[in-house]
N, C-alpha and C. Protein backbone atom coordinates (compact mmCIF):
# COMPACT_ATOMS: atom_id res chain seq x y z
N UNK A 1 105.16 80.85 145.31
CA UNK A 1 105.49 80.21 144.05
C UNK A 1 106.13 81.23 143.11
N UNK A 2 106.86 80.63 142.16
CA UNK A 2 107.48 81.66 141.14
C UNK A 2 106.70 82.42 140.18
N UNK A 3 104.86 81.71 140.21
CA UNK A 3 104.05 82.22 138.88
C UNK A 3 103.56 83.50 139.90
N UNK A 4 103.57 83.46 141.20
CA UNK A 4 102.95 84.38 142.15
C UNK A 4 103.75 85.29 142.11
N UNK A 5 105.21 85.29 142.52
CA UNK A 5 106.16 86.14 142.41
C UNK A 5 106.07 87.25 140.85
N UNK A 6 106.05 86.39 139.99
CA UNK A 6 106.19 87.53 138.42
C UNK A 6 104.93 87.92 138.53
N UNK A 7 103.40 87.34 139.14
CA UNK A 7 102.26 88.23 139.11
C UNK A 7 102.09 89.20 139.86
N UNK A 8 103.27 89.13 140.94
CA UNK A 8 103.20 90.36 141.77
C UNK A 8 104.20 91.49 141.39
N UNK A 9 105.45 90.96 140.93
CA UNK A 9 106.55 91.95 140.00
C UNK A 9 105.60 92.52 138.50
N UNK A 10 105.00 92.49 137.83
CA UNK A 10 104.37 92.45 137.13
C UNK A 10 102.98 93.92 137.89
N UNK A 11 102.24 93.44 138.79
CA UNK A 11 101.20 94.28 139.03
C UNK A 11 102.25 95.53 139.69
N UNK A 12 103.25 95.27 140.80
CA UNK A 12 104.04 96.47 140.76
C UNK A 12 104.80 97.27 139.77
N UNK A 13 105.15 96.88 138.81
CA UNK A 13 105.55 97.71 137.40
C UNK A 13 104.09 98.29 136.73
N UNK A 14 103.50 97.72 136.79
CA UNK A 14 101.99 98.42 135.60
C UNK A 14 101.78 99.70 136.52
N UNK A 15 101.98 99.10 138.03
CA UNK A 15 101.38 100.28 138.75
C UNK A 15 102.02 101.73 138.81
N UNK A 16 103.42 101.93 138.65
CA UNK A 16 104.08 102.73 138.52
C UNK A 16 104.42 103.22 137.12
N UNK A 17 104.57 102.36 135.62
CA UNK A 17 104.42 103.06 134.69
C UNK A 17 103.51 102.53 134.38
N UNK A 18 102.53 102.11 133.57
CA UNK A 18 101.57 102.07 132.83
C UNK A 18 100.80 102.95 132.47
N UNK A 19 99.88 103.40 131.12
CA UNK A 19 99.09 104.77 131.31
C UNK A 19 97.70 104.12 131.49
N UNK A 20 97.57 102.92 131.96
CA UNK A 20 96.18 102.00 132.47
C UNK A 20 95.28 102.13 131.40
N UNK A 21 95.78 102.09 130.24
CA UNK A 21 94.87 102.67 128.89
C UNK A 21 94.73 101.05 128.32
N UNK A 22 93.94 100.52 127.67
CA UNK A 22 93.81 99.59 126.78
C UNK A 22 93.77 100.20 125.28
N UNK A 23 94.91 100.03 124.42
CA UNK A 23 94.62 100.21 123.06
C UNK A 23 94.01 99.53 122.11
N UNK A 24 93.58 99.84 120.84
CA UNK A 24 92.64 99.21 120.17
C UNK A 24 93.38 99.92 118.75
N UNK A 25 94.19 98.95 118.54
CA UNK A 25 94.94 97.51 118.27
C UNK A 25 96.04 97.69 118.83
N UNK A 26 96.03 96.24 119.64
CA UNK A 26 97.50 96.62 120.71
C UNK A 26 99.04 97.33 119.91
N UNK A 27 99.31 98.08 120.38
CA UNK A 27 100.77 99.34 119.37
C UNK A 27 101.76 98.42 120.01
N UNK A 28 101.84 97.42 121.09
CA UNK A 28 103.39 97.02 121.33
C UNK A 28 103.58 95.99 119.95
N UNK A 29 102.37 95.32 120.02
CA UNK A 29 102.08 94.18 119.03
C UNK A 29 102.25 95.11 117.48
N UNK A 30 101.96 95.93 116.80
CA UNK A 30 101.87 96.94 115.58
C UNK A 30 103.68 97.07 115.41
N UNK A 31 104.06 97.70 116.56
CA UNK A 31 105.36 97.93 116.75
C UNK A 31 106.21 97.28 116.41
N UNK A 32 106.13 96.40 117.62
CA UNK A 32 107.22 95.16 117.26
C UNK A 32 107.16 94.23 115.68
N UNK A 33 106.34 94.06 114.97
CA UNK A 33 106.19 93.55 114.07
C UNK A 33 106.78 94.31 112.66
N UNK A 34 106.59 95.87 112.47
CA UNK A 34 106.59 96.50 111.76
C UNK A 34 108.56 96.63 112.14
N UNK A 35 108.85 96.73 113.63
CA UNK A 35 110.09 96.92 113.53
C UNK A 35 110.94 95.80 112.68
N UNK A 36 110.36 94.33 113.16
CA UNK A 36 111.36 93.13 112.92
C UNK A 36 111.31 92.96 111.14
N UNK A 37 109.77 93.57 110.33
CA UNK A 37 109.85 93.64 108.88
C UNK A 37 111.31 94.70 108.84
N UNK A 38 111.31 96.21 109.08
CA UNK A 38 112.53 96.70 109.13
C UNK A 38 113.91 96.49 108.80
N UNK A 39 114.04 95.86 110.40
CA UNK A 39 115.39 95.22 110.88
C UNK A 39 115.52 93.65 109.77
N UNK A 40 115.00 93.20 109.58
CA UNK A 40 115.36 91.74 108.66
C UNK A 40 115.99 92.60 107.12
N UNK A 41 115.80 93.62 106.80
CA UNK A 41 116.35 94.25 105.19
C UNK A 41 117.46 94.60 105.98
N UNK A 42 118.54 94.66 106.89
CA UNK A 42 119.71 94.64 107.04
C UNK A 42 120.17 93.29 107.40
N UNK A 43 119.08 92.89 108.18
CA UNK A 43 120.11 91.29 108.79
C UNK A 43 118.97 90.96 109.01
N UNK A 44 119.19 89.29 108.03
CA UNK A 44 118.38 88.51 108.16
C UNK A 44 118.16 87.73 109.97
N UNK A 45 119.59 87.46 110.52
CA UNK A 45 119.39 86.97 111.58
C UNK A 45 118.82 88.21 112.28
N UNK A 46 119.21 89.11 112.35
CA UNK A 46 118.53 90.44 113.44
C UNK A 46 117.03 90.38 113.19
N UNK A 47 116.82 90.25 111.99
CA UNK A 47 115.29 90.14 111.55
C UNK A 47 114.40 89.17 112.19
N UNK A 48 115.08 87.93 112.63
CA UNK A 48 114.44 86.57 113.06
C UNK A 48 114.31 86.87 114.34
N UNK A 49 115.30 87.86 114.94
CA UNK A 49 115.45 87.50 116.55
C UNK A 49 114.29 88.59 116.80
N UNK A 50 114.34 89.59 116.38
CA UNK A 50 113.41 90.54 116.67
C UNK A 50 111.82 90.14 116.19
N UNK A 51 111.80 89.31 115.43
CA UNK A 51 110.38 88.79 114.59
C UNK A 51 110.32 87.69 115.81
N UNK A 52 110.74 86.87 116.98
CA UNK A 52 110.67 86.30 117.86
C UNK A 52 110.44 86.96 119.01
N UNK A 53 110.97 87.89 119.15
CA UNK A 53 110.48 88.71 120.11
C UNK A 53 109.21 89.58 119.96
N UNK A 54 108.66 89.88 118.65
CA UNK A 54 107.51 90.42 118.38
C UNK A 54 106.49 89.31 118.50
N UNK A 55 106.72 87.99 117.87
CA UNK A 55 105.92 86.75 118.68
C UNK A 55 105.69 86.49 120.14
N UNK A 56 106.62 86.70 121.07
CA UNK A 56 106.66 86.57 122.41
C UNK A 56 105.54 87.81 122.68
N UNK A 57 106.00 89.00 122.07
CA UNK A 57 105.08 90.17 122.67
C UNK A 57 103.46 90.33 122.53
N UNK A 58 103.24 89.33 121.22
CA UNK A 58 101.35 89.13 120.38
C UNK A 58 101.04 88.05 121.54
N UNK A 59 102.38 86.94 121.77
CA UNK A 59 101.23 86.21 122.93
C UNK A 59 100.99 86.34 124.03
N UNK A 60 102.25 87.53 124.79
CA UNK A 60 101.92 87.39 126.00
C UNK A 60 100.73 88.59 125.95
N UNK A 61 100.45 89.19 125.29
CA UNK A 61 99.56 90.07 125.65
C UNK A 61 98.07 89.56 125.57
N UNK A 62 98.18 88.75 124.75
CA UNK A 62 96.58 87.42 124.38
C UNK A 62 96.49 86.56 125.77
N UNK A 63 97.54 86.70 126.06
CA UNK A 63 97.70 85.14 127.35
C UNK A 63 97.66 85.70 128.59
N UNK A 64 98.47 86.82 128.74
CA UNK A 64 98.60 87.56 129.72
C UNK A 64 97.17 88.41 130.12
N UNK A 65 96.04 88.16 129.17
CA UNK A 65 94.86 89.22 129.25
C UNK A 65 95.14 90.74 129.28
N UNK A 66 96.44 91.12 128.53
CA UNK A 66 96.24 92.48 128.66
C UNK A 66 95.47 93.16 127.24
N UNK A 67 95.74 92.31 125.84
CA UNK A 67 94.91 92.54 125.16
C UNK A 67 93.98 91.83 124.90
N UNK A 68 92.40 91.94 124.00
CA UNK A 68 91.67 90.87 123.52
C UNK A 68 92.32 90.20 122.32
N UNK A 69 91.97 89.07 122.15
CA UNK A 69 92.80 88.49 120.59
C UNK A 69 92.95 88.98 119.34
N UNK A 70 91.32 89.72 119.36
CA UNK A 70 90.97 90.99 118.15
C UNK A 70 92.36 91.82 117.98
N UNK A 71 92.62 92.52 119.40
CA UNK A 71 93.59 93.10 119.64
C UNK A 71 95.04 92.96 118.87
N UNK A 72 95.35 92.18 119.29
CA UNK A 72 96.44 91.17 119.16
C UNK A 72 96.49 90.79 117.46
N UNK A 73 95.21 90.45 116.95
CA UNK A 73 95.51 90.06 115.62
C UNK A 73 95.60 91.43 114.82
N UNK A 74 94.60 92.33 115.03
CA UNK A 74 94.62 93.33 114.31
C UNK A 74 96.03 94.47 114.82
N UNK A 75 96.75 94.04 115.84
CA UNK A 75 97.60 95.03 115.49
C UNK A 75 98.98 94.20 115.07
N UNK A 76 99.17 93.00 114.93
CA UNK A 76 99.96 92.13 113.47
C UNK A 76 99.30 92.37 112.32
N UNK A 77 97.98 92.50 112.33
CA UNK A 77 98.04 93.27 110.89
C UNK A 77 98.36 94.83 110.25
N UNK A 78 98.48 95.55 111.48
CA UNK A 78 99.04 96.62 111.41
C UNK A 78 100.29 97.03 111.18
N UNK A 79 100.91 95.93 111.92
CA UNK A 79 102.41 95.95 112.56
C UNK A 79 103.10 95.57 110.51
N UNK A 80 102.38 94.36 110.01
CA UNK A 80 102.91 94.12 108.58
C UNK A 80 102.60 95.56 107.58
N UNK A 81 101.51 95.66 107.85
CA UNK A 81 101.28 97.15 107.09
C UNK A 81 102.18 98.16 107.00
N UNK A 82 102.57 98.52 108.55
CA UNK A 82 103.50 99.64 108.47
C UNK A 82 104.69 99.74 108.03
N UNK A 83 105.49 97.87 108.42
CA UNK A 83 106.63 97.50 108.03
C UNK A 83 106.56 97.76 106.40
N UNK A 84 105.38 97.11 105.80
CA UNK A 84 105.71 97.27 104.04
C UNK A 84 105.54 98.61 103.47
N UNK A 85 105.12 99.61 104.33
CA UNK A 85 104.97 100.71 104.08
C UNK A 85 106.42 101.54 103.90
N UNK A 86 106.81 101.30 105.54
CA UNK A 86 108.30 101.29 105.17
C UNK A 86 109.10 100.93 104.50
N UNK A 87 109.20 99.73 104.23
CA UNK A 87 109.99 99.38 103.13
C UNK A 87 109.99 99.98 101.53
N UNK A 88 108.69 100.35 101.26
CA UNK A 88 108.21 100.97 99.94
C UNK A 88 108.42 102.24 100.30
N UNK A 89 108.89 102.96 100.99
CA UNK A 89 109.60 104.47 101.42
C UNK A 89 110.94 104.16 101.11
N UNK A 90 111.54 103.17 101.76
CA UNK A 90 112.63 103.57 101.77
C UNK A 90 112.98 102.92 100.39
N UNK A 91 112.52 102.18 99.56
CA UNK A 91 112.70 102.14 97.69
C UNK A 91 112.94 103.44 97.03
């Protein structure tokens, strides 16, 4: 099946890079969020597409079980933090 196929493309990529670490609060989720606050003060559309892709990244990691939801929420609350942090730097 095709859900078997990406669970097996999937366990062969983690296996070769991953640092098999669980963070606490997921940083892809912190990241991506804080980037798309960023990127939207030049372009609003760049802002949306990347703020969609930082959505794709909070759920697959909740859905996907790689983070807990805690996870996941607390590092969107991170991810806004850092973005407004930035933004009040670069004022």
């Amino acid at each position: 099946t095709a859900g078997g196929a990406v669970a097996a493309l999937n366990v062969w990529v983690l296996g070769r890079v991953s640092h098999r670490l669980n963070t606490f609060p997921s940083g892809h989720v912190a990241v991506s969020v804080a980037a798309s606050i960023v990127v939207s003060t030049v372009s609003i559309e760049a802002g949306l597409v990347f703020g969609s892709i930082a959505l794709a990244i909070a759920v697959v990691a909740g859905a996907g079980r790689y983070h807990y939801l805690i996870q996941v929420l607390l590092g969107v609350l991170l991810g806004l933090a850092a973005g407004a942090l930035a933004l009040l730097a670069a004022a």
